[in-house]
PDB file of N, CA and C in Angstrom:
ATOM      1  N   UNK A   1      12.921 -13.623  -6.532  1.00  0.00           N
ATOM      2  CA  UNK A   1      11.662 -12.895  -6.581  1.00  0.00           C
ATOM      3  C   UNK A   1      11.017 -12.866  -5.204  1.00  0.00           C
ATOM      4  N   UNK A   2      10.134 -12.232  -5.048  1.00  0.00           N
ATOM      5  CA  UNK A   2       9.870 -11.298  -3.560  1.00  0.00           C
ATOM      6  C   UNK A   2       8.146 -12.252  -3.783  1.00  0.00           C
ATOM      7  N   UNK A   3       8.022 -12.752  -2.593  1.00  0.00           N
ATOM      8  CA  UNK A   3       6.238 -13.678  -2.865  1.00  0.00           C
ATOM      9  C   UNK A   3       5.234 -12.578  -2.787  1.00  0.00           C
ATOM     10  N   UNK A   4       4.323 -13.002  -3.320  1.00  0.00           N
ATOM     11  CA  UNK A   4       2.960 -11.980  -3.224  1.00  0.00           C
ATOM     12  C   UNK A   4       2.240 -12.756  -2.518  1.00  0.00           C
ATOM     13  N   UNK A   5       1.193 -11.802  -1.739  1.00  0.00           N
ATOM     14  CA  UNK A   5      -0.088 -12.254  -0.926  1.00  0.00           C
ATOM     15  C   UNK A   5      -1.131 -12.057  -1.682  1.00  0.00           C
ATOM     16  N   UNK A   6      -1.490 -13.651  -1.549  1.00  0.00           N
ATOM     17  CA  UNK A   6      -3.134 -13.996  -2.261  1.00  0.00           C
ATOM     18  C   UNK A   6      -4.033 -14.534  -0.998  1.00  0.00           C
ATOM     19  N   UNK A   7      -5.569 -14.802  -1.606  1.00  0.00           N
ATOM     20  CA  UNK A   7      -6.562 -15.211  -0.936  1.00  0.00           C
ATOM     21  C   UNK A   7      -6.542 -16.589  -1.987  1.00  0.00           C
ATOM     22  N   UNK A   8      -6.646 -18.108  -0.498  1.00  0.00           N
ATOM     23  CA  UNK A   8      -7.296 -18.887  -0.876  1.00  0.00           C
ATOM     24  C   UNK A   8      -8.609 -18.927  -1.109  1.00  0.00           C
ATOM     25  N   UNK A   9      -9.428 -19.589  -2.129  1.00  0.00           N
ATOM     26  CA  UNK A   9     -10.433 -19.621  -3.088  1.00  0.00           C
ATOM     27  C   UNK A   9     -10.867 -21.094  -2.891  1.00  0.00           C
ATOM     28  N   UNK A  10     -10.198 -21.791  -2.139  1.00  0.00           N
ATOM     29  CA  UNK A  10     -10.752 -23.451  -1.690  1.00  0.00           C
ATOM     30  C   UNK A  10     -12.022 -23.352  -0.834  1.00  0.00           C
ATOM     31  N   UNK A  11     -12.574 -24.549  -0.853  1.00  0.00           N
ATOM     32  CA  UNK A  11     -13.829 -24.995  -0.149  1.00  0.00           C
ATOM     33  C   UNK A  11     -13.216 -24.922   1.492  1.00  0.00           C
ATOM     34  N   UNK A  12     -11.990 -25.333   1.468  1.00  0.00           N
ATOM     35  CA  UNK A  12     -11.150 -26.072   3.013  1.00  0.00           C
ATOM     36  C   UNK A  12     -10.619 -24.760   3.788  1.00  0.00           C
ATOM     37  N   UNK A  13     -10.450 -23.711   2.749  1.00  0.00           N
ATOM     38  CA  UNK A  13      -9.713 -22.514   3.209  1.00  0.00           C
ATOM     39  C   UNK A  13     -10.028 -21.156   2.609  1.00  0.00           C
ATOM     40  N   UNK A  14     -11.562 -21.059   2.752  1.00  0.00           N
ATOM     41  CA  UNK A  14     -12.120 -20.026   1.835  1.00  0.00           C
ATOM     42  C   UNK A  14     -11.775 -18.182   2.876  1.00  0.00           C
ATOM     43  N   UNK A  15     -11.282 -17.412   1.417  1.00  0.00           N
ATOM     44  CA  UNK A  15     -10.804 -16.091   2.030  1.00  0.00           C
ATOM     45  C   UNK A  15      -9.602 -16.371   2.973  1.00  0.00           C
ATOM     46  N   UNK A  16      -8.763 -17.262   3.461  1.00  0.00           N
ATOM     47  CA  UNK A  16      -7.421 -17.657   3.854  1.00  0.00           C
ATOM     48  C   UNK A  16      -6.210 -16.871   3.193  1.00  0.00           C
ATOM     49  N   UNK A  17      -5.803 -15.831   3.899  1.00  0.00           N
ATOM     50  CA  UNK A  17      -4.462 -15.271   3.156  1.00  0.00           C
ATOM     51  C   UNK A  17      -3.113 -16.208   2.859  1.00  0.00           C
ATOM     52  N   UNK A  18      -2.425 -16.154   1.634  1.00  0.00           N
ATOM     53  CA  UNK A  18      -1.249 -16.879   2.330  1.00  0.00           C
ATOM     54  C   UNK A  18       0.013 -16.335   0.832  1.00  0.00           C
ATOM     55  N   UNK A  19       1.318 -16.709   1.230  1.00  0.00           N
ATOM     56  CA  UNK A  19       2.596 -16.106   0.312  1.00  0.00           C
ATOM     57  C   UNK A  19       2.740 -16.647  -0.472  1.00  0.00           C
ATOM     58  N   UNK A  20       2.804 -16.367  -1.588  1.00  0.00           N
ATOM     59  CA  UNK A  20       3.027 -17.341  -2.680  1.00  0.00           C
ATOM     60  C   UNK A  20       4.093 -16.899  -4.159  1.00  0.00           C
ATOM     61  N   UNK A  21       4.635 -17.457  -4.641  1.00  0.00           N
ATOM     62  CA  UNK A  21       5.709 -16.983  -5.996  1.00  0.00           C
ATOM     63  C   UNK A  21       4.739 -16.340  -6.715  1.00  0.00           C
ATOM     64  N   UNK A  22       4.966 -15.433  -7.446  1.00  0.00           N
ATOM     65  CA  UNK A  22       4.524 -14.483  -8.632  1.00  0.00           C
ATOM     66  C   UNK A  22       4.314 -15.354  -9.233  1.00  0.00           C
ATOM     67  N   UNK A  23       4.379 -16.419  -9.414  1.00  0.00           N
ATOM     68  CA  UNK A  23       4.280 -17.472 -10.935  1.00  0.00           C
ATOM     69  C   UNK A  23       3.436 -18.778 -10.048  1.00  0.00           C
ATOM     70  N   UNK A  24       3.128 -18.464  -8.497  1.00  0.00           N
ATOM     71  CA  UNK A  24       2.260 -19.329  -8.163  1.00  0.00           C
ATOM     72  C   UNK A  24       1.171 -20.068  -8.956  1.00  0.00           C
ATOM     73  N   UNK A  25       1.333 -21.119  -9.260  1.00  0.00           N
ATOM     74  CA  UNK A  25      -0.009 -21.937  -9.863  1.00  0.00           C
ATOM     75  C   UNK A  25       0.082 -21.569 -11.131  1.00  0.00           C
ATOM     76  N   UNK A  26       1.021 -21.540 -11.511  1.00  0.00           N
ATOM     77  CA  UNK A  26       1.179 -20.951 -13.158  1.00  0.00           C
ATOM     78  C   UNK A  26       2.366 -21.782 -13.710  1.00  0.00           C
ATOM     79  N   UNK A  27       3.577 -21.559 -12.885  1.00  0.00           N
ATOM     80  CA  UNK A  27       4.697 -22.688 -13.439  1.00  0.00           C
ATOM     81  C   UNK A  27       4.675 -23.931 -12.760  1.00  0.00           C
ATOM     82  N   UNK A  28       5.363 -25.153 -13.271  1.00  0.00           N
ATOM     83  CA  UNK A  28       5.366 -25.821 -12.265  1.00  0.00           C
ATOM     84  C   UNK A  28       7.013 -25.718 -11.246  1.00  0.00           C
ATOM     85  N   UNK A  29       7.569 -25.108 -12.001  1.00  0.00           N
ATOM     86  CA  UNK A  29       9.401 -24.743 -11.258  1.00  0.00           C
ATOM     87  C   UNK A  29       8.795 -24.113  -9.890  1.00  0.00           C
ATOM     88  N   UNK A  30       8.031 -23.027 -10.061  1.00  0.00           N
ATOM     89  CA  UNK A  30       7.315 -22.137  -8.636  1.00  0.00           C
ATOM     90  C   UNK A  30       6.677 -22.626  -7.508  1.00  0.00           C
ATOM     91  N   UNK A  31       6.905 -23.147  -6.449  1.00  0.00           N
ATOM     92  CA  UNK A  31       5.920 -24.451  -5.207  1.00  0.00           C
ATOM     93  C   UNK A  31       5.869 -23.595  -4.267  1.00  0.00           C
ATOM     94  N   UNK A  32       6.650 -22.103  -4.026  1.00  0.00           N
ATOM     95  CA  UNK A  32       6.962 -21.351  -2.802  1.00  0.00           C
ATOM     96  C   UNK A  32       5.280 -21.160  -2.574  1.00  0.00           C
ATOM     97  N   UNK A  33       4.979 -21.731  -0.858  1.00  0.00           N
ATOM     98  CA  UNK A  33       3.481 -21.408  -0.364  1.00  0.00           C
ATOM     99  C   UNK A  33       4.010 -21.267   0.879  1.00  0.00           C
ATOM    100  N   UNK A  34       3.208 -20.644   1.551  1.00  0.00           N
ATOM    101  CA  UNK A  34       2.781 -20.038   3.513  1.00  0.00           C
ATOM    102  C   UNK A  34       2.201 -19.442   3.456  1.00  0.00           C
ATOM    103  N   UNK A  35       1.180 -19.946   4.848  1.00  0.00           N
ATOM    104  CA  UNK A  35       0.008 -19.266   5.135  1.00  0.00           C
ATOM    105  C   UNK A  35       0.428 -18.126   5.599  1.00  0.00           C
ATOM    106  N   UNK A  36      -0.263 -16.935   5.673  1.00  0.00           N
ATOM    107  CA  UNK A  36       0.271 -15.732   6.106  1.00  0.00           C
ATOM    108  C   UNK A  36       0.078 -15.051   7.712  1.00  0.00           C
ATOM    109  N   UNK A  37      -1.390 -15.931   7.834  1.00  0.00           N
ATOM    110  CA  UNK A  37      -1.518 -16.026   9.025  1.00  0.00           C
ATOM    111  C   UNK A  37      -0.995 -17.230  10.213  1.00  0.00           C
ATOM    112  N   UNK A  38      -0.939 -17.064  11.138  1.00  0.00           N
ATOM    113  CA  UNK A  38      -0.471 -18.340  12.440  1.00  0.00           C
ATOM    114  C   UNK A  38      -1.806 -18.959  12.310  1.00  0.00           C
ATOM    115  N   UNK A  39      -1.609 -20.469  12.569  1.00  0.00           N
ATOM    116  CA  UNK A  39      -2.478 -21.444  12.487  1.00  0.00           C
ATOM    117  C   UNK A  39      -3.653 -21.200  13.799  1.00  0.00           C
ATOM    118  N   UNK A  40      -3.458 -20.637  14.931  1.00  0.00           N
ATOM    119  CA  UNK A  40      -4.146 -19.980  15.626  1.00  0.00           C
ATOM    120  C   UNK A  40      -5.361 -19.611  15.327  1.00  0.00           C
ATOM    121  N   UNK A  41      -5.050 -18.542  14.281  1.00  0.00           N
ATOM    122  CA  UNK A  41      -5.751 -17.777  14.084  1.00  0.00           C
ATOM    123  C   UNK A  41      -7.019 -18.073  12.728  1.00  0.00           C
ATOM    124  N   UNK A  42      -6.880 -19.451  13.012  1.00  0.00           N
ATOM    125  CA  UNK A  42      -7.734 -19.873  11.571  1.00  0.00           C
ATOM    126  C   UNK A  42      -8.880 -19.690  11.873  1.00  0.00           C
ATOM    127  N   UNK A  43      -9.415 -20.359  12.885  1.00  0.00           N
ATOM    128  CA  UNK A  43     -11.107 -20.350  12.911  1.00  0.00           C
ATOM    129  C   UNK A  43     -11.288 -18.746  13.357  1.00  0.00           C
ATOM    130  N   UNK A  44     -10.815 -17.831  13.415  1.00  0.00           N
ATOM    131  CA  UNK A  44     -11.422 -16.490  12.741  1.00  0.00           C
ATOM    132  C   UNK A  44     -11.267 -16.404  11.348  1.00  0.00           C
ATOM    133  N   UNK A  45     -10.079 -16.840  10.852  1.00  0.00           N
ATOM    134  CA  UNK A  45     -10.511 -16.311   9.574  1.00  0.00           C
ATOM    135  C   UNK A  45     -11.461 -17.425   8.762  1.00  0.00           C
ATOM    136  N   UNK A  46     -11.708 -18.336   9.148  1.00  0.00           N
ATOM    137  CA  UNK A  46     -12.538 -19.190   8.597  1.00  0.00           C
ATOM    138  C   UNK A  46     -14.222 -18.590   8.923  1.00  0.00           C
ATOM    139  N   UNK A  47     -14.376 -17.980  10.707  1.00  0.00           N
ATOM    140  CA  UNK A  47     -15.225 -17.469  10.990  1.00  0.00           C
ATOM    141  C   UNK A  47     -15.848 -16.254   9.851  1.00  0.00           C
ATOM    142  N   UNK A  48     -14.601 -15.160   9.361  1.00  0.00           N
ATOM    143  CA  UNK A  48     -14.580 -14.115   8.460  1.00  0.00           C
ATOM    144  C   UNK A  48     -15.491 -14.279   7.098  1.00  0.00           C
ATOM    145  N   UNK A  49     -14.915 -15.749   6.847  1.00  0.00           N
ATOM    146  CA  UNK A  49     -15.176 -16.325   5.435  1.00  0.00           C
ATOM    147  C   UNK A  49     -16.679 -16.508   5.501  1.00  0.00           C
ATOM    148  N   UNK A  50     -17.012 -17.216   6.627  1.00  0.00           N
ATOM    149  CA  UNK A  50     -18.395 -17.402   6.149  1.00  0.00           C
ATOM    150  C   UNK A  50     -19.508 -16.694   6.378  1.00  0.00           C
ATOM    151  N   UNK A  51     -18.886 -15.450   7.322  1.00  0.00           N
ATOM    152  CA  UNK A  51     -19.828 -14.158   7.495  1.00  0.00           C
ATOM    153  C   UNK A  51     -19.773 -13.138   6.407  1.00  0.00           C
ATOM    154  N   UNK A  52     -18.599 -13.904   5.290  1.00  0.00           N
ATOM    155  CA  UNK A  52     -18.411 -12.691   3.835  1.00  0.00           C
ATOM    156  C   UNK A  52     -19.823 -13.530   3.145  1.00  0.00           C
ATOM    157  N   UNK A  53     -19.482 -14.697   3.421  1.00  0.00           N
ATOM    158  CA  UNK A  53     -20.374 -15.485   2.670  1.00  0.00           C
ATOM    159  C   UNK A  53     -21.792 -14.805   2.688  1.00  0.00           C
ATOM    160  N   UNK A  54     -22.104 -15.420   4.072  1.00  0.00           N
ATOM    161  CA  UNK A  54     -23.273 -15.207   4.296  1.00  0.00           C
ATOM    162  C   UNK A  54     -24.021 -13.668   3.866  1.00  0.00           C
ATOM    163  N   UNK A  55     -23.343 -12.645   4.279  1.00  0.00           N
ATOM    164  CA  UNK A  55     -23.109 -11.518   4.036  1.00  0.00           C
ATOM    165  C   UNK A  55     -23.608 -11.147   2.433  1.00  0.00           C
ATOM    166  N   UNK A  56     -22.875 -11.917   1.936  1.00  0.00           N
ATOM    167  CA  UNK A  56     -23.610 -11.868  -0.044  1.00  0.00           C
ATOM    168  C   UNK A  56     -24.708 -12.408   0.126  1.00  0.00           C
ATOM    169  N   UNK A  57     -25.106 -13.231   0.674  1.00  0.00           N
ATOM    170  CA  UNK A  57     -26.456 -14.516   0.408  1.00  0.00           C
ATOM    171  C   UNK A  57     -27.381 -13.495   0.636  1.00  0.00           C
ATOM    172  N   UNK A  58     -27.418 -12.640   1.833  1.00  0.00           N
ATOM    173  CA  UNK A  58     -28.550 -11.721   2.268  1.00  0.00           C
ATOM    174  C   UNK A  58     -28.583 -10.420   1.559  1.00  0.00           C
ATOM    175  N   UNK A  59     -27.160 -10.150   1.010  1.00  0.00           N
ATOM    176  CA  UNK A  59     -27.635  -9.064  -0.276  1.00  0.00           C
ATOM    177  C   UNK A  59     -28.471  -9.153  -1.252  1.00  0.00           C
ATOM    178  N   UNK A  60     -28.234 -10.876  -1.732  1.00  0.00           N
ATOM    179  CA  UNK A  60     -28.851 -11.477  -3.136  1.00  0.00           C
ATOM    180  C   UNK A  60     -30.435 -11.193  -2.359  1.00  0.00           C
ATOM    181  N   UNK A  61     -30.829 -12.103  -1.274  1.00  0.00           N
ATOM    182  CA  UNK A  61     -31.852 -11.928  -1.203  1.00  0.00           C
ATOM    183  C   UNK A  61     -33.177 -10.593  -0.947  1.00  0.00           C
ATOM    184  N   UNK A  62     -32.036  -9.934   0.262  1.00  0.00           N
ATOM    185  CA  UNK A  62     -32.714  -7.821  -0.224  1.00  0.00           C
ATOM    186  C   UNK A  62     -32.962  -8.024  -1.353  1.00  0.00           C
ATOM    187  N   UNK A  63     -31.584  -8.002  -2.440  1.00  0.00           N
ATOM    188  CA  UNK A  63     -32.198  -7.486  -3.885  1.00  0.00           C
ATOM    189  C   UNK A  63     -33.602  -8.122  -4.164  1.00  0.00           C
ATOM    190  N   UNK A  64     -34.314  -9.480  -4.213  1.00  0.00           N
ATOM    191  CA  UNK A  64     -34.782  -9.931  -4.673  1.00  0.00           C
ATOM    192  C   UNK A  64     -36.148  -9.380  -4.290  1.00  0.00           C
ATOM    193  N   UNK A  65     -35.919  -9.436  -2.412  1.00  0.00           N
ATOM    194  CA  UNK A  65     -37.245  -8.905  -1.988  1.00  0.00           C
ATOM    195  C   UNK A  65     -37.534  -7.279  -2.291  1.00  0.00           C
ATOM    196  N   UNK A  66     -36.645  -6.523  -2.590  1.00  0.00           N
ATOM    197  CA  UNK A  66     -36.765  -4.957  -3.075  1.00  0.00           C
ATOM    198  C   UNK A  66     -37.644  -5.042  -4.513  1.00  0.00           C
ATOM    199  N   UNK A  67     -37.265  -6.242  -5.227  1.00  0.00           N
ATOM    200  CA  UNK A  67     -37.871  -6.378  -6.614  1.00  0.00           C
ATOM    201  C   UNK A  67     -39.387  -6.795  -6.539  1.00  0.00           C
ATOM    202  N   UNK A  68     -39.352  -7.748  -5.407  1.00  0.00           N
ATOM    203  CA  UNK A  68     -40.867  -8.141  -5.295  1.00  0.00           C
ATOM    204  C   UNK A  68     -41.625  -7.104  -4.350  1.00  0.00           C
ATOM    205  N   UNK A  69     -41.207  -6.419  -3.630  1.00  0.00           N
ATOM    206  CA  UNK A  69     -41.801  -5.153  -3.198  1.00  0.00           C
ATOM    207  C   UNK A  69     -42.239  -4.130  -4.130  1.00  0.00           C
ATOM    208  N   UNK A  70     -41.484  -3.852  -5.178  1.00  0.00           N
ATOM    209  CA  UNK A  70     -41.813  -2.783  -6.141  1.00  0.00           C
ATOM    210  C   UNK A  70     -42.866  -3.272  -7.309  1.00  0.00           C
ATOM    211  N   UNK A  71     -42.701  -4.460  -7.554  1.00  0.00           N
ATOM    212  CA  UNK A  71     -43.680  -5.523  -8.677  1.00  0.00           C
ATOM    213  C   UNK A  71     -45.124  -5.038  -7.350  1.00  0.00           C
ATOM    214  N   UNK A  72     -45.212  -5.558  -6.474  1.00  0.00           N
ATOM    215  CA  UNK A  72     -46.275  -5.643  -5.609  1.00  0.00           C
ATOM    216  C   UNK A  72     -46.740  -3.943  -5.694  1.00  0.00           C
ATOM    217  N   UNK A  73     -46.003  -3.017  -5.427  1.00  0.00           N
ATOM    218  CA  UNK A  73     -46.746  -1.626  -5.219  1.00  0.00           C
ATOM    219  C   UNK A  73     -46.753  -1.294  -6.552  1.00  0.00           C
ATOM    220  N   UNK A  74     -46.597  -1.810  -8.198  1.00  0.00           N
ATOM    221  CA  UNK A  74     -47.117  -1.259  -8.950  1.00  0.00           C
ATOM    222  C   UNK A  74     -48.762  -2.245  -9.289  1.00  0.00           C
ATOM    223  N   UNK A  75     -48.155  -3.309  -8.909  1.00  0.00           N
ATOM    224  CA  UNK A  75     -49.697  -4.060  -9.228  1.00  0.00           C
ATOM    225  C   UNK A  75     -50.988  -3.485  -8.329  1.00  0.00           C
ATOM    226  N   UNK A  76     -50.292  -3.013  -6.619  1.00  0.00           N
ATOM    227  CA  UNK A  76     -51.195  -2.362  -6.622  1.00  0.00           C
ATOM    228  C   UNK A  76     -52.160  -0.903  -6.741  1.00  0.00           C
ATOM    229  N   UNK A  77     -50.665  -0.197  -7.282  1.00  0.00           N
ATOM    230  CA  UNK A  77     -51.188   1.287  -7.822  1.00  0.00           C
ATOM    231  C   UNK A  77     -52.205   0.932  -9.262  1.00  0.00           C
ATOM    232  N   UNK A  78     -52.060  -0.433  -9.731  1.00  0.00           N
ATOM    233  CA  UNK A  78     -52.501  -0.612 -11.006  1.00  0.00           C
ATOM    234  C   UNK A  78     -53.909  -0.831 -10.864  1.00  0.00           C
ATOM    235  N   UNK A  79     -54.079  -1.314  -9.624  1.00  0.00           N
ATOM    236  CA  UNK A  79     -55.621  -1.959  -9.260  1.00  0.00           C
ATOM    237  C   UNK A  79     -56.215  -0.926  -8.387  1.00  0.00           C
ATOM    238  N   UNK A  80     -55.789   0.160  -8.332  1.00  0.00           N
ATOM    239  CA  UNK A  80     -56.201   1.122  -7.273  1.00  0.00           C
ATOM    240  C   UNK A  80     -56.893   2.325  -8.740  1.00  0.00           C
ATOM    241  N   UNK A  81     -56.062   2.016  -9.230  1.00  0.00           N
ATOM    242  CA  UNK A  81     -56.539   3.652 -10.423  1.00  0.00           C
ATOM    243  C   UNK A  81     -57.864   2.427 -10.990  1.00  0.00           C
ATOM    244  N   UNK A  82     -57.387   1.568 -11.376  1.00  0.00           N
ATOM    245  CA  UNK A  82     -58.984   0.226 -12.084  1.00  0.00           C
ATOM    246  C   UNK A  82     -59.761   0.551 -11.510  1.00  0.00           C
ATOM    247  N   UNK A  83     -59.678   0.737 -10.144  1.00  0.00           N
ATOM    248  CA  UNK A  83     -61.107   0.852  -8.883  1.00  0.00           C
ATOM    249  C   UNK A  83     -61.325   1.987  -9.727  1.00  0.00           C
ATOM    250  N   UNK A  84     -60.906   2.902  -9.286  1.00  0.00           N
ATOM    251  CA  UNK A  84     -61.224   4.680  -9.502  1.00  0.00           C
ATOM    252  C   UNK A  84     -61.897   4.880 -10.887  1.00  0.00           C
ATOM    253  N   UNK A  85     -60.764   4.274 -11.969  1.00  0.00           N
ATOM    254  CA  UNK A  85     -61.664   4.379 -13.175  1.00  0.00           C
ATOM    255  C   UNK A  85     -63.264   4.008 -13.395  1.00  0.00           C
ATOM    256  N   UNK A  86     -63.264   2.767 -13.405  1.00  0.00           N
ATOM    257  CA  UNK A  86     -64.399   1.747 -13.057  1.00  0.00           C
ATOM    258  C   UNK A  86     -65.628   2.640 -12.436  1.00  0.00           C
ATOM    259  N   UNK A  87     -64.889   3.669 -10.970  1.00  0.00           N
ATOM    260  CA  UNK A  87     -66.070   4.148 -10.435  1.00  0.00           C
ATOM    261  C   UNK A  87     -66.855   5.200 -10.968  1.00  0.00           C
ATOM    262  N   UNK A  88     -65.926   5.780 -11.184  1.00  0.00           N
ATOM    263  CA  UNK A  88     -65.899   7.424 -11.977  1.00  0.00           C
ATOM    264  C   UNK A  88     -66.727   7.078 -13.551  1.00  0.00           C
ATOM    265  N   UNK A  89     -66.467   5.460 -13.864  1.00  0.00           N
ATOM    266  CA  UNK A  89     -67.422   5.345 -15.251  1.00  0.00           C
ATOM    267  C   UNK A  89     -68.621   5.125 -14.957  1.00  0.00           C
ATOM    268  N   UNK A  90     -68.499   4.109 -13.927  1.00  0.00           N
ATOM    269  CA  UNK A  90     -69.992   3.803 -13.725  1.00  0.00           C
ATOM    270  C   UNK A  90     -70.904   4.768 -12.891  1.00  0.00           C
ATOM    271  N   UNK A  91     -70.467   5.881 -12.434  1.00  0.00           N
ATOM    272  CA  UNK A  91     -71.210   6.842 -11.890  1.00  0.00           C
ATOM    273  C   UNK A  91     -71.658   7.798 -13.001  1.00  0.00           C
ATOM    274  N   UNK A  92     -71.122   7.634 -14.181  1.00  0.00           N
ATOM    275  CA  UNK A  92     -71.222   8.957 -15.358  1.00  0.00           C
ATOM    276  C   UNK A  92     -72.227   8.018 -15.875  1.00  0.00           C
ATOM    277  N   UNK A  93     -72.559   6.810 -16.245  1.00  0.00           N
ATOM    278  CA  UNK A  93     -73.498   5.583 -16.768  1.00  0.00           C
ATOM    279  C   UNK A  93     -74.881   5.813 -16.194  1.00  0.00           C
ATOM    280  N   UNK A  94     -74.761   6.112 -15.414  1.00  0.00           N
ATOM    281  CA  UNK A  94     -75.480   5.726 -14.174  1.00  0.00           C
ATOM    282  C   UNK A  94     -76.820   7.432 -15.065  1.00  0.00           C
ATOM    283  N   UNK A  95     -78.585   7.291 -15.395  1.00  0.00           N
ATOM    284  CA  UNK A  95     -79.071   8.286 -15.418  1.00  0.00           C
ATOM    285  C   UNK A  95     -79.753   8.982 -14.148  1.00  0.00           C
ATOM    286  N   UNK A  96     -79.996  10.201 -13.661  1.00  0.00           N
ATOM    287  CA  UNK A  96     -80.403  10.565 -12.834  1.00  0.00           C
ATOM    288  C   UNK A  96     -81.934  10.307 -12.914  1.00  0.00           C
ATOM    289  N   UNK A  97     -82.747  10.007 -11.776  1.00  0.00           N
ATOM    290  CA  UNK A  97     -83.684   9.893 -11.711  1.00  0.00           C
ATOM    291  C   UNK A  97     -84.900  10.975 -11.985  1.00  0.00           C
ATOM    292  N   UNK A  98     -85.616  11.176 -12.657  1.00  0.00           N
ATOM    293  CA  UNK A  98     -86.795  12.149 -13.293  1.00  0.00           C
ATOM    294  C   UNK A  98     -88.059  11.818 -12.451  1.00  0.00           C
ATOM    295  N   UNK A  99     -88.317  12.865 -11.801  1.00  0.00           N
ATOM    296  CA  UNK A  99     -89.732  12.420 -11.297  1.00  0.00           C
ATOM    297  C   UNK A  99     -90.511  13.657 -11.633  1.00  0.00           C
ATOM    298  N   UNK A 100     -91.444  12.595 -12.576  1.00  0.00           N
ATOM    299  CA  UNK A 100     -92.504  13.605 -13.316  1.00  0.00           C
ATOM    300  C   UNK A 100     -93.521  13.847 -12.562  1.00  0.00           C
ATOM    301  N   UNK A 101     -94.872  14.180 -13.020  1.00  0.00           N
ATOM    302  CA  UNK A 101     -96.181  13.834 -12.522  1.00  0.00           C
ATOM    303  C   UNK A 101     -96.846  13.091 -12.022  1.00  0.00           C
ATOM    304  N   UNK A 102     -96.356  11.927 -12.585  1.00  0.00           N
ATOM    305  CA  UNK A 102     -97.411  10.449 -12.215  1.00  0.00           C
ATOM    306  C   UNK A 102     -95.821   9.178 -11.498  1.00  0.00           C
ATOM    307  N   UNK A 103     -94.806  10.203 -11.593  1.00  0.00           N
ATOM    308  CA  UNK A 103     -93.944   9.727 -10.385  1.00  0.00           C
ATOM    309  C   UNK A 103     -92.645   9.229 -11.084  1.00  0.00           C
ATOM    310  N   UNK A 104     -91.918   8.194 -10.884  1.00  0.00           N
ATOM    311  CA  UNK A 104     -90.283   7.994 -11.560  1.00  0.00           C
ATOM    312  C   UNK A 104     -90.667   7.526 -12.492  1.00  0.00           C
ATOM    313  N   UNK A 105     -90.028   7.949 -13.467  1.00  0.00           N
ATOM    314  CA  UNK A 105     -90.104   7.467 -14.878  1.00  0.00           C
ATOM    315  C   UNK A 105     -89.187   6.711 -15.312  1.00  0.00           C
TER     316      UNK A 105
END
């Protein structure tokens, strides 16, 4: 059988390509492993790994702040029409002043 290329998923070798049996980690008859890359070249791909990493961490957090941005501009479209209402009532409340003869009544 012909090895397939996987990504290590370890703490030690996270996103690490390397060759492995079709039945890798599945039989125990199957042990065929190599890294796919030259040992050289690790601390880039180790570099890779933790800029994928990081890379998600700051998506999660956009998302979060996009959510608290939109919560924030409806609370304050919510308190902006309250003003308006509020004003528009209490100006209709409000009687105009009558000045009679002997002065405001």
């Amino acid at each position: 059988m012909e090895p397939v290329l996987r990504v290590s998923r370890t703490n030690e070798n996270p996103g690490r390509r390397f060759w492995g049996c079709v039945y890798y980690d599945m039989k125990e008859q199957c042990k065929f492993f190599q890294w796919a890359n030259p040992a050289e070249d690790d601390d880039g791909y180790m570099e890779a790994a933790r800029l994928k990493k990081k890379v998600a961490c700051l998506k999660v957090k956009l998302k979060a702040t996009k959510w608290r941005l939109n919560v924030a501009i409806c609370v304050g479209l919510v308190g902006w029409v309250g003003l308006l209402y509020m004003w528009v009532y209490e100006s209709g409340k409000r009687k105009p002043a009558y000045v009679g003869a002997n002065g405001l009544l």
